[in-house]
N, C-alpha and C. Protein backbone atom coordinates (compact mmCIF):
# COMPACT_ATOMS: atom_id res chain seq x y z
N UNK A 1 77.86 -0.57 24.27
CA UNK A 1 76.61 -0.34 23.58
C UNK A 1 76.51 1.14 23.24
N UNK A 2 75.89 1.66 22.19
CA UNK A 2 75.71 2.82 22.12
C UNK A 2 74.18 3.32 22.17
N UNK A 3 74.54 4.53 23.26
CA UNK A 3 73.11 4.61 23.48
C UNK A 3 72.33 5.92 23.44
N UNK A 4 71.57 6.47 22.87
CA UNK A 4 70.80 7.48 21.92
C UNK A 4 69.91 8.12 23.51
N UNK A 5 69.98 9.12 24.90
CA UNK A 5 69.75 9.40 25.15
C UNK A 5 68.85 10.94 24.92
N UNK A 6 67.86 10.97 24.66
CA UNK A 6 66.60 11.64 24.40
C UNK A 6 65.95 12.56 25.58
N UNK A 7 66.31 13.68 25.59
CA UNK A 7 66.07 14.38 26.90
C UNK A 7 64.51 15.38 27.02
N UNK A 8 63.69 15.73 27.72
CA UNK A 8 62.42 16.65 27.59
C UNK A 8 62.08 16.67 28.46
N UNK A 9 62.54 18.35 29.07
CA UNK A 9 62.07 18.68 30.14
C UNK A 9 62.45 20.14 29.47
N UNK A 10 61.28 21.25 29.91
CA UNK A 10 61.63 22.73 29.83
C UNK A 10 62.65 23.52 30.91
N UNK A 11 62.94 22.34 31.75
CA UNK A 11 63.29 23.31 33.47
C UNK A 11 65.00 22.68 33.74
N UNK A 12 65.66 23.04 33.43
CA UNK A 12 66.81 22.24 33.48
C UNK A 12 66.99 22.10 35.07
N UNK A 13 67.13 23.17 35.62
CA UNK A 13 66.77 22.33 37.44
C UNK A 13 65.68 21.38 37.91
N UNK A 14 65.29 20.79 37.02
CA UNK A 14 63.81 20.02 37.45
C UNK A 14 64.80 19.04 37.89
N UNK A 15 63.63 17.94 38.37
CA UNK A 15 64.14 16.61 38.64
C UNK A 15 64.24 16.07 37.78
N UNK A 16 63.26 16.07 36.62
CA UNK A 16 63.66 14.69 35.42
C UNK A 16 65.10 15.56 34.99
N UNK A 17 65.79 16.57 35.00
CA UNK A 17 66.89 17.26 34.05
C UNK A 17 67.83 16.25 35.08
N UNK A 18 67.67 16.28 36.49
CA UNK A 18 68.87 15.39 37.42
C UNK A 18 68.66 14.27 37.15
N UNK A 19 67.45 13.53 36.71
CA UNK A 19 67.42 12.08 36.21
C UNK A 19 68.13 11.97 35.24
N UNK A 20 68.28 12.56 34.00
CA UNK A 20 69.19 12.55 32.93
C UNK A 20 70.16 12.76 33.19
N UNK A 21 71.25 13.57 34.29
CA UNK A 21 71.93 13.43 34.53
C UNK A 21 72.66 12.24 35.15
N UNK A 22 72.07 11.75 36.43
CA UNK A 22 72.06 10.47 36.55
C UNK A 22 72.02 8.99 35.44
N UNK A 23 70.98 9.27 34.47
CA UNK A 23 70.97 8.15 33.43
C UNK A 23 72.27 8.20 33.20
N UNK A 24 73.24 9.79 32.69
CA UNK A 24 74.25 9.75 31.55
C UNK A 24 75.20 9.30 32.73
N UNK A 25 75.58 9.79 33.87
CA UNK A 25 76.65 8.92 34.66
C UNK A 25 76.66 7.42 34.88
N UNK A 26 75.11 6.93 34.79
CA UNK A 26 75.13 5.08 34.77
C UNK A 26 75.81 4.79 33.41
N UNK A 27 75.16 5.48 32.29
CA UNK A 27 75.53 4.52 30.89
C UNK A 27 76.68 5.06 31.05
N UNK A 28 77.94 5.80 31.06
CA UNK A 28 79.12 6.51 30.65
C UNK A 28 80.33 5.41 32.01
N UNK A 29 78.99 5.60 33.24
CA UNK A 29 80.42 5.03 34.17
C UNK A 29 80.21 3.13 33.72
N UNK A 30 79.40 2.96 32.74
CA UNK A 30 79.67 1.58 32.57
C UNK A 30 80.11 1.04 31.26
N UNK A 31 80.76 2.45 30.59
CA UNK A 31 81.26 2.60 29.34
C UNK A 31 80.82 2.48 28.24
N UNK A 32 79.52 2.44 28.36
CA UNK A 32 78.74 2.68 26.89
C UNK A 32 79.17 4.16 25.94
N UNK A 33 78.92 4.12 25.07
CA UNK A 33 79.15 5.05 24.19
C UNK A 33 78.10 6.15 24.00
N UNK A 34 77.38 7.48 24.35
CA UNK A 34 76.33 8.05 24.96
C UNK A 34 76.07 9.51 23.73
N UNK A 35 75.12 9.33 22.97
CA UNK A 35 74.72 11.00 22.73
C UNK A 35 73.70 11.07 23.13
N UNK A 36 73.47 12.43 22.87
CA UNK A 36 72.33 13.16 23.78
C UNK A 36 71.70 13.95 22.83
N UNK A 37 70.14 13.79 23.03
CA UNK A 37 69.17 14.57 22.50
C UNK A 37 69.11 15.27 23.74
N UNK A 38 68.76 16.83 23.40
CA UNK A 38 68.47 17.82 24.21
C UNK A 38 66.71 18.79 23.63
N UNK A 39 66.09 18.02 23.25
CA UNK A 39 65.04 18.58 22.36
C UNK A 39 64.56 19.95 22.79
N UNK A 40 64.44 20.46 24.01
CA UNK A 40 64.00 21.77 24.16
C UNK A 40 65.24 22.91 24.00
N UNK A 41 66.62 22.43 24.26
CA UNK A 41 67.85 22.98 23.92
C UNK A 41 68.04 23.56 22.35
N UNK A 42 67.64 22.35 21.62
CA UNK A 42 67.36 22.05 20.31
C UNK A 42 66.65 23.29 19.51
N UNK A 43 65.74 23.95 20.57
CA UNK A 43 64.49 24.04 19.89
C UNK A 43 63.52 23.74 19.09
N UNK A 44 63.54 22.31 19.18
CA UNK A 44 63.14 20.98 18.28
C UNK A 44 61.41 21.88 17.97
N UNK A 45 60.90 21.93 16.79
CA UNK A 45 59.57 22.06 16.32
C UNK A 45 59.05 20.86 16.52
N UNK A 46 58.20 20.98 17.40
CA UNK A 46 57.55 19.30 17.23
C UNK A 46 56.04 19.21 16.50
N UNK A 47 55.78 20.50 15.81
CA UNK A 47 54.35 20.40 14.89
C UNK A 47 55.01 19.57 13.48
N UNK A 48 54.05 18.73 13.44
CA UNK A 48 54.37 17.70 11.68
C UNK A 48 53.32 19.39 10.90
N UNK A 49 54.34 19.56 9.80
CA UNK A 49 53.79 20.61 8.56
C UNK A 49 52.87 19.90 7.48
N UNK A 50 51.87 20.48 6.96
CA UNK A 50 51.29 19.87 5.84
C UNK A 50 52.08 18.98 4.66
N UNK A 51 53.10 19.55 4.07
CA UNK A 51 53.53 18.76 3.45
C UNK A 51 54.82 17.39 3.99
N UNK A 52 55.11 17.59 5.35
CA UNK A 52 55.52 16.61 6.15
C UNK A 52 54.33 15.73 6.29
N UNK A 53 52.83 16.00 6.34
CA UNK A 53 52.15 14.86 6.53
C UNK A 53 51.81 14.27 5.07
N UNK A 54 51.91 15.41 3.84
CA UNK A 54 51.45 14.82 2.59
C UNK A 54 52.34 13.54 2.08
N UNK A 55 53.72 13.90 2.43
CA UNK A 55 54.80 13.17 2.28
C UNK A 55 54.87 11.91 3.53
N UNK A 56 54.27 11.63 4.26
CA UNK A 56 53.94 10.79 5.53
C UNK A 56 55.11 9.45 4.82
N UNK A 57 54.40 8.95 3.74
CA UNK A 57 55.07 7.99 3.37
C UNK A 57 55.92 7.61 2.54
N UNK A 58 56.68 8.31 2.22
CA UNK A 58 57.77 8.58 1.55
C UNK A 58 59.30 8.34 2.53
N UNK A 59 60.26 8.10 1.62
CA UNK A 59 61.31 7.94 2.84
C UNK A 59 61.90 8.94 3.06
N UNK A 60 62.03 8.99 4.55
CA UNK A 60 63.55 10.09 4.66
C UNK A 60 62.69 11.18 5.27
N UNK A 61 63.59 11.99 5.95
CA UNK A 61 63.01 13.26 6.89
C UNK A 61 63.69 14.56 6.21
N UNK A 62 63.24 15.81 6.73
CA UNK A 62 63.51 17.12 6.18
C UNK A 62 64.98 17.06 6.93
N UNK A 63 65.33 18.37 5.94
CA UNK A 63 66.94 17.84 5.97
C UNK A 63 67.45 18.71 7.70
N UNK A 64 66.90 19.39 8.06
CA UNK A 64 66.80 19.99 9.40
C UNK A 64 66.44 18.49 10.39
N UNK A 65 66.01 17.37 10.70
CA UNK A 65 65.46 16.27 10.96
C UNK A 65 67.07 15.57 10.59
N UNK A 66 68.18 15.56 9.70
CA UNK A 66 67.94 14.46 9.30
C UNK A 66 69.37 13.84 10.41
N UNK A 67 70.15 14.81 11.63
CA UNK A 67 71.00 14.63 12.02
C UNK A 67 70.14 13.37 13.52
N UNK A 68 68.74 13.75 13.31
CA UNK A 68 67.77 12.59 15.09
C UNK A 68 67.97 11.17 14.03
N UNK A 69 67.22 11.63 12.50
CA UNK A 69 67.41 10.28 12.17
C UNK A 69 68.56 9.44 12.01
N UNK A 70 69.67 10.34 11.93
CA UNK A 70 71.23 9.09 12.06
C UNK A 70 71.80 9.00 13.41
N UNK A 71 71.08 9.74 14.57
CA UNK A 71 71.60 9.34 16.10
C UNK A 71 70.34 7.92 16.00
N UNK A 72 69.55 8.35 15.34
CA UNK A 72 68.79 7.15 15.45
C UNK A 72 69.00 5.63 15.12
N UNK A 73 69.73 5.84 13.60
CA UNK A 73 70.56 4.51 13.32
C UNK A 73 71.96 4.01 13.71
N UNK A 74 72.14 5.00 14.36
CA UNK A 74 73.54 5.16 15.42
C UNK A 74 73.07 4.07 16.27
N UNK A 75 72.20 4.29 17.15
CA UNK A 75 71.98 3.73 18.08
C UNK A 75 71.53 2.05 18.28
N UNK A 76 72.47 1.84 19.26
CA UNK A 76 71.82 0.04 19.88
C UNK A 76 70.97 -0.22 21.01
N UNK A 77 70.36 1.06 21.73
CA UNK A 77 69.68 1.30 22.89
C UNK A 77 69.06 3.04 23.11
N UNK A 78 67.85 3.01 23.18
CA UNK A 78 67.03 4.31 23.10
C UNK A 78 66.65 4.49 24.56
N UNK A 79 67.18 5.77 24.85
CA UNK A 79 66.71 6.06 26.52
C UNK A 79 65.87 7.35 26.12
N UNK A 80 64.80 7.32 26.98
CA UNK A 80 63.94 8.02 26.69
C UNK A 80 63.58 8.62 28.26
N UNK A 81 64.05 10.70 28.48
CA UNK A 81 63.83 10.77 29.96
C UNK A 81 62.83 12.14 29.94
N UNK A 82 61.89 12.13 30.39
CA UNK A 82 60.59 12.93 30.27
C UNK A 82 60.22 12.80 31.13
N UNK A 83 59.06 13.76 31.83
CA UNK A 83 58.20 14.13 32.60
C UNK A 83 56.89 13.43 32.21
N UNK A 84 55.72 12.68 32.74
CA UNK A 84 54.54 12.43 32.13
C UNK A 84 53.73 13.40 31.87
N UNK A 85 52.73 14.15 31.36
CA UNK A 85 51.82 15.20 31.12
C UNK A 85 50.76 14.56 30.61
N UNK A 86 49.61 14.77 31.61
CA UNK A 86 48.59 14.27 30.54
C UNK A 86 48.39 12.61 30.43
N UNK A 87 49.20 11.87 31.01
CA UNK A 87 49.37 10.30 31.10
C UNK A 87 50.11 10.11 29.91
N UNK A 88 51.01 11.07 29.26
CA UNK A 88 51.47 10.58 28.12
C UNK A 88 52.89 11.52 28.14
N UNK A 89 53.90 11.37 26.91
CA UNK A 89 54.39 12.26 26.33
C UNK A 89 54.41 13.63 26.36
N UNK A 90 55.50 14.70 26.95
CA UNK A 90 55.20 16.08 26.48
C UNK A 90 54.58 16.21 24.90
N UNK A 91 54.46 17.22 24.47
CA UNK A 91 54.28 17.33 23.07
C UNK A 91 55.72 17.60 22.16
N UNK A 92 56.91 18.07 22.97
CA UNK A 92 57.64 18.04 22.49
C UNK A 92 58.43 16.89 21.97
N UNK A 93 58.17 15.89 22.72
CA UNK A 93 58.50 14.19 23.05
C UNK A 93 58.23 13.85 21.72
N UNK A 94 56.69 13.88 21.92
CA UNK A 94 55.78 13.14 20.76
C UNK A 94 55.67 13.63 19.75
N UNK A 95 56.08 15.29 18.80
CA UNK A 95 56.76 15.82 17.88
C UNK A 95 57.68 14.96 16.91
N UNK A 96 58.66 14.84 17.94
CA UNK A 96 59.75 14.35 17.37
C UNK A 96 59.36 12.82 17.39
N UNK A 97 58.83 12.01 17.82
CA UNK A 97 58.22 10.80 17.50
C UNK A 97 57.60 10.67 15.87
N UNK A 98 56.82 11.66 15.91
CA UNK A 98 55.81 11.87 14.76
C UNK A 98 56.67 12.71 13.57
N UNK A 99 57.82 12.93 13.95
CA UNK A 99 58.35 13.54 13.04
C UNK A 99 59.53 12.97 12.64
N UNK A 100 60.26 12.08 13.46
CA UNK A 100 61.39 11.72 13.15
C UNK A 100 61.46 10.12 12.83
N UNK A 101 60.27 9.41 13.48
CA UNK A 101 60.03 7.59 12.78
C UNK A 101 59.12 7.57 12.04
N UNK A 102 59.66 7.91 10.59
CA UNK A 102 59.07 8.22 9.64
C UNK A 102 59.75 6.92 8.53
N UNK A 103 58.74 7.31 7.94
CA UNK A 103 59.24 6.04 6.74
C UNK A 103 60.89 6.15 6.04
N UNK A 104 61.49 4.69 6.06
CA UNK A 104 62.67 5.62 5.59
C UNK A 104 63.51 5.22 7.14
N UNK A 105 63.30 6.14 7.73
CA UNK A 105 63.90 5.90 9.12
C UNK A 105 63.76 4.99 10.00
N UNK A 106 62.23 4.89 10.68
CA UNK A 106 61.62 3.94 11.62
C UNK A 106 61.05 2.69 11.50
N UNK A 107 60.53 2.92 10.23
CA UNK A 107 59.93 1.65 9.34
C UNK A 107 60.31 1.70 7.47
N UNK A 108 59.39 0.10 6.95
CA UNK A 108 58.96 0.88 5.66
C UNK A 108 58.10 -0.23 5.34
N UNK A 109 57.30 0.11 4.32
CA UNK A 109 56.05 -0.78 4.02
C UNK A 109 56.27 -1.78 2.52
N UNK A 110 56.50 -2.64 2.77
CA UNK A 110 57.51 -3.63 1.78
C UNK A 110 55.80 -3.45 0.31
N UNK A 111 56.72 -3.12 -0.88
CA UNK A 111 55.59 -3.22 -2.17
C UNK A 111 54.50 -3.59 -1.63
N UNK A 112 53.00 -3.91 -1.87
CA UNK A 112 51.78 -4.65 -1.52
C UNK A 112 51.32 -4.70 -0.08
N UNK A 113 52.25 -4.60 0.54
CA UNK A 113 52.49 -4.82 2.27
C UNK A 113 51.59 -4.00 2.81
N UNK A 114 50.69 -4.39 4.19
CA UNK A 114 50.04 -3.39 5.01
C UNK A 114 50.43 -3.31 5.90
N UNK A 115 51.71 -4.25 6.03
CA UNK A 115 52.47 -4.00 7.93
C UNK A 115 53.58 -3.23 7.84
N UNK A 116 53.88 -2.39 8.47
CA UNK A 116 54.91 -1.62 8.18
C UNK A 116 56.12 -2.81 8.43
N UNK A 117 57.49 -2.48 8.25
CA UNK A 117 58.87 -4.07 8.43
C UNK A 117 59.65 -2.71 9.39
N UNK A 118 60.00 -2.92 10.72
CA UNK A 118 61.16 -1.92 11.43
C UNK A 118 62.36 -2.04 10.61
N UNK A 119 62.69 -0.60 11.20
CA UNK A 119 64.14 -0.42 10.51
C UNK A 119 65.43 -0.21 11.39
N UNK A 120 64.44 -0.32 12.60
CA UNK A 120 65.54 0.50 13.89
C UNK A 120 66.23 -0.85 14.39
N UNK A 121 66.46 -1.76 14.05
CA UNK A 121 66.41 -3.53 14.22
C UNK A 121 67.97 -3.18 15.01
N UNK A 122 68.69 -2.23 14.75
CA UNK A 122 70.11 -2.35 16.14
C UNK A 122 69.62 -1.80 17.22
N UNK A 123 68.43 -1.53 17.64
CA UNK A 123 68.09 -0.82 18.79
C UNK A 123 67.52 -2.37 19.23
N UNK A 124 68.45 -2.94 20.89
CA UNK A 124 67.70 -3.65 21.57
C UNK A 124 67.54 -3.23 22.76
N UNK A 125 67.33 -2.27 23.31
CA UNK A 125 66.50 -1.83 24.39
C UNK A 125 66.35 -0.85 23.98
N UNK A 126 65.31 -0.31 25.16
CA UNK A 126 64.58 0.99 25.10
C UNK A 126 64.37 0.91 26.61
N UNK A 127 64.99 2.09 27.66
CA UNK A 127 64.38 2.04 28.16
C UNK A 127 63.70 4.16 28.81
N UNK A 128 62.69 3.58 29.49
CA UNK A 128 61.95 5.25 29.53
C UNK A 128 62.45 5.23 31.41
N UNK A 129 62.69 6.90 31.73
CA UNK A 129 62.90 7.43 33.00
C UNK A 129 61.83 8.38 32.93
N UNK A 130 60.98 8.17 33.47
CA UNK A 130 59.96 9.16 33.25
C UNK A 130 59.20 9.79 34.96
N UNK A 131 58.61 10.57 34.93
CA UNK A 131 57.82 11.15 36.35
C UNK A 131 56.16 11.09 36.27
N UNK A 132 55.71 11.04 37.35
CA UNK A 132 53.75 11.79 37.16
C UNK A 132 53.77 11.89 38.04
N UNK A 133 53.04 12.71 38.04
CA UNK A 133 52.57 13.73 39.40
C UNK A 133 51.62 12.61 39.89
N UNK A 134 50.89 11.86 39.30
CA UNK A 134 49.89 11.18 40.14
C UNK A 134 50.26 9.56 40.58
N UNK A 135 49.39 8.56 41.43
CA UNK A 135 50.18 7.95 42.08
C UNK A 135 49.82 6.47 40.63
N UNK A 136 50.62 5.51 40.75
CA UNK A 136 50.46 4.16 40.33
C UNK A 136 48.85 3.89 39.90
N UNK A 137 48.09 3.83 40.77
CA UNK A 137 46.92 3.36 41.07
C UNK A 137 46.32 4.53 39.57
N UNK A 138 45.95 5.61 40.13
CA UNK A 138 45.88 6.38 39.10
C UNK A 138 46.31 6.64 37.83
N UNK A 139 47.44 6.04 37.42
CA UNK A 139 47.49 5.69 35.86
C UNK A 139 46.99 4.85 35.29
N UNK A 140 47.40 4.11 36.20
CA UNK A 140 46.78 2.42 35.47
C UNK A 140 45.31 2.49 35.45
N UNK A 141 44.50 3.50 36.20
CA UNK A 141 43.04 3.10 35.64
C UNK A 141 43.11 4.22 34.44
N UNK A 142 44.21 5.29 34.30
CA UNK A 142 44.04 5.94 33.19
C UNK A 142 44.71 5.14 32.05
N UNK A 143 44.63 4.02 32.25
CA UNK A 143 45.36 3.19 31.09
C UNK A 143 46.56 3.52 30.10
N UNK A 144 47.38 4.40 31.47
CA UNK A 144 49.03 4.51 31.26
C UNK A 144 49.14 4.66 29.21
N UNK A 145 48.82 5.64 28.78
CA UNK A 145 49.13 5.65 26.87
C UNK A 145 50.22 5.80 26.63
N UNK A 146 50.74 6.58 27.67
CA UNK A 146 52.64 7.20 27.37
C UNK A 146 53.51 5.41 27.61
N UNK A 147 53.13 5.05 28.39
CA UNK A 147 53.43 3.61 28.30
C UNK A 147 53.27 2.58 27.72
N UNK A 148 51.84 2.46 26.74
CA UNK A 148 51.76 1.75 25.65
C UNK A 148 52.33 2.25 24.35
N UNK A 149 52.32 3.88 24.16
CA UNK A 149 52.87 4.48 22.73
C UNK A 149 54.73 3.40 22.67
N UNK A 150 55.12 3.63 24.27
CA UNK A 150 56.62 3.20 24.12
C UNK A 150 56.49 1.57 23.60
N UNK A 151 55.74 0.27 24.39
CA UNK A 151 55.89 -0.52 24.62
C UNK A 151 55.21 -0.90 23.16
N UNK A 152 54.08 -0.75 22.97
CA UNK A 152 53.59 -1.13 21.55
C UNK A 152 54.00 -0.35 20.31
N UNK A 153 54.12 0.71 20.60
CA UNK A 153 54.48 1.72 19.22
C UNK A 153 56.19 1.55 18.77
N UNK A 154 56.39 2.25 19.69
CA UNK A 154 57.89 2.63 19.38
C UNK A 154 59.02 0.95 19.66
N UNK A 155 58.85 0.27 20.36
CA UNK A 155 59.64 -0.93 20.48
C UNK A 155 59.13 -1.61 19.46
N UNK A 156 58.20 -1.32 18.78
CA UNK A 156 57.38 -2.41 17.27
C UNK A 156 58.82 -2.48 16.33
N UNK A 157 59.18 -0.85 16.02
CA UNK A 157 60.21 -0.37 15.00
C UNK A 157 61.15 -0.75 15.47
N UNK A 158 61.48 -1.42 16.68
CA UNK A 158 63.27 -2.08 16.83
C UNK A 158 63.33 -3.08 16.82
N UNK A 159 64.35 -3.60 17.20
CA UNK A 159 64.69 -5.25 17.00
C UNK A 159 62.80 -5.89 17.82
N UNK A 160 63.08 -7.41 17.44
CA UNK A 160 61.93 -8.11 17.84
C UNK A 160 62.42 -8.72 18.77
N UNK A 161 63.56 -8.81 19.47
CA UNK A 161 63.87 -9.20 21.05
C UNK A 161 64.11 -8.02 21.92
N UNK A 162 63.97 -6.43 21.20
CA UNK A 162 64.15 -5.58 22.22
C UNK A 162 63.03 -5.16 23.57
N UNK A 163 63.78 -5.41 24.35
CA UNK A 163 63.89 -5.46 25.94
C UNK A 163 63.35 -3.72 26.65
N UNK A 164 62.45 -3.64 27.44
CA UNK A 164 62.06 -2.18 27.60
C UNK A 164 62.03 -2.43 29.28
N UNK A 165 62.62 -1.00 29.47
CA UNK A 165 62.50 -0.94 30.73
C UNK A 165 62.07 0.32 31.25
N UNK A 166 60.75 0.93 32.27
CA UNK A 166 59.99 1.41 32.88
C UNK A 166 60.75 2.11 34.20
N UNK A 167 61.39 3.31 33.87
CA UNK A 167 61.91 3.38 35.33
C UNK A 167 61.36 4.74 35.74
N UNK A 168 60.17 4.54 36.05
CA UNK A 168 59.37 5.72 37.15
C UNK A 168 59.08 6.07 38.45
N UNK A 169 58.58 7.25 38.77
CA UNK A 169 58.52 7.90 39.66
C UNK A 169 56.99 7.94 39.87
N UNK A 170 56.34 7.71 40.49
CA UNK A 170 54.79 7.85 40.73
C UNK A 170 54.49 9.24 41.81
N UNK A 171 53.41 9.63 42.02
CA UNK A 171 52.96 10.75 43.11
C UNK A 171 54.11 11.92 43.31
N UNK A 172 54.91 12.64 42.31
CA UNK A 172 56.11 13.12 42.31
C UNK A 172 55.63 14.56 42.87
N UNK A 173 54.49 15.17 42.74
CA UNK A 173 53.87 16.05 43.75
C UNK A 173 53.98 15.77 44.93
N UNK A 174 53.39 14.87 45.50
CA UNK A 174 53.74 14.67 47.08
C UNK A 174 54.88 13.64 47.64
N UNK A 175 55.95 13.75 46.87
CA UNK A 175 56.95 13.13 47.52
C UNK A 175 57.94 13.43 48.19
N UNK A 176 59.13 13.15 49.13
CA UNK A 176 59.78 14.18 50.21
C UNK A 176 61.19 13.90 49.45
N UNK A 177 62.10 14.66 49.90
CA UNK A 177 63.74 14.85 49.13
C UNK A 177 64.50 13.25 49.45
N UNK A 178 63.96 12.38 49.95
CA UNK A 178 64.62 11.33 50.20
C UNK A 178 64.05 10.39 49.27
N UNK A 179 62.62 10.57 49.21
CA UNK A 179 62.14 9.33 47.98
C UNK A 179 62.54 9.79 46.93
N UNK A 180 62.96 11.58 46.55
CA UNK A 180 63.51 11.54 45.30
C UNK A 180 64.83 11.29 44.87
N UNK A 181 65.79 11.23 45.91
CA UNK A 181 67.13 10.83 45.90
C UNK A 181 67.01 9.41 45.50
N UNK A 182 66.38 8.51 45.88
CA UNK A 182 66.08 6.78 46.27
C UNK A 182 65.68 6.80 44.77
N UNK A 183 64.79 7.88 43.93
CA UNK A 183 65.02 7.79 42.49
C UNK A 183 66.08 7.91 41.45
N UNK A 184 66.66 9.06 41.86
CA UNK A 184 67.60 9.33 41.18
C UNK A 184 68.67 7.81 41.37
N UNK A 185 68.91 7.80 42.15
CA UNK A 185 69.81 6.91 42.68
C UNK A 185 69.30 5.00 42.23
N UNK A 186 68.10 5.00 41.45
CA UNK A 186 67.68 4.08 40.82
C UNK A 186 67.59 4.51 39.35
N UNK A 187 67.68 5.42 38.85
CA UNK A 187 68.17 5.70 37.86
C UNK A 187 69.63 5.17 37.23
N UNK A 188 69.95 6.10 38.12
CA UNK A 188 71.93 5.68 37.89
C UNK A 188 72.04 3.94 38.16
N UNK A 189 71.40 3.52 38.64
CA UNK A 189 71.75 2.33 38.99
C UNK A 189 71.07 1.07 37.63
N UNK A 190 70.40 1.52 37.48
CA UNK A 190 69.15 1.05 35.99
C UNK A 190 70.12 1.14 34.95
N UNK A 191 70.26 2.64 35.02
CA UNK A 191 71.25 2.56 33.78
C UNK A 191 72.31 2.47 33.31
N UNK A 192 73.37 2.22 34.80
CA UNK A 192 74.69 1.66 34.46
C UNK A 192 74.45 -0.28 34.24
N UNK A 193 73.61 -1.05 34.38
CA UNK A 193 73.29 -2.23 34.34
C UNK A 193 72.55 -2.47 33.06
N UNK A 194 72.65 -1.41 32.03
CA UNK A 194 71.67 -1.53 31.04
C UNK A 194 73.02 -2.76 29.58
């Protein structure tokens, strides 16, 4: 399978940077085929410009953009490994969301049509490695958005049997070096089985 790993974290010693590490040893030691987004490496701009939004619906991305949108059609599986902020997306995350599944790329709106038709239709999974500082209980009454943007938003634009998988870390503030190993180590394990 080839699989479009998507990285965002500012701290390369963090833990989500060793989760990505871990992801890329599951998909690689189970021979998938693996690139890597490095978006803060990148120095990815993640502000949409005025005439990026005037152009909203038009196809195709700025030509600086246009190497995410062909890892994008590259891809048969989207891993997505971030930190939560906010119950959602860094902003750098969600930049390139807003900037790169763009018409053209992510979708397109057939003549007369008000539903957008996906375009990402070789992507059948998606899955997210993500962290929050706060525990389970506490997202879910914050009604988890970084988890619906993935599950309703972004899996809309891929295939219609693609498969998502949730592999988090809850209370990552108060957790000790063994529950974070028992993560990492469910990482690698998630994603060599993907």
């Amino acid at each position: 399978m080839r699989a479009l790993v998507v990285y965002c974290h500012p701290n390369p010693s963090s833990l989500v940077a060793a989760a990505k590490d871990r992801a890329l040893v599951g998909l690689t030691g189970a021979g998938h085929d693996v690139r890597t987004v490095d978006l803060y490496s990148d120095g990815f701009e993640p502000a949409m410009s005025g005439p990026e939004r005037r152009a909203h619906k038009q196809p195709g991305v700025t030509t600086e953009l246009q190497h995410y949108a062909d890892d994008l059609a590259w891809a048969e599986a989207l891993v997505l490994v971030y930190p939560t902020w906010w119950s959602g997306q860094p902003a750098m995350l969600k930049g390139w969301i807003d900037r790169v599944w763009v018409a053209g790329v992510a979708w397109e709106l057939p003549e007369g049509g008000s539903v957008p038709r996906p375009l990402l239709v070789k992507v059948r999974r998606v899955v997210v490695v993500t962290t929050h500082g706060s525990s389970k209980l506490v997202n879910a009454l914050q009604g988890e958005s970084g988890k619906r943007t993935v599950t309703r938003s972004i899996r809309a634009m891929c295939n219609r049997r693609t498969r998502t998988t949730w592999c988090a870390l809850y209370g990552v503030d108060t957790i000790d070096e063994q529950q974070r190993a028992s993560f990492l180590n469910r990482v690698e394990h998630t994603l060599s089985r993907l």
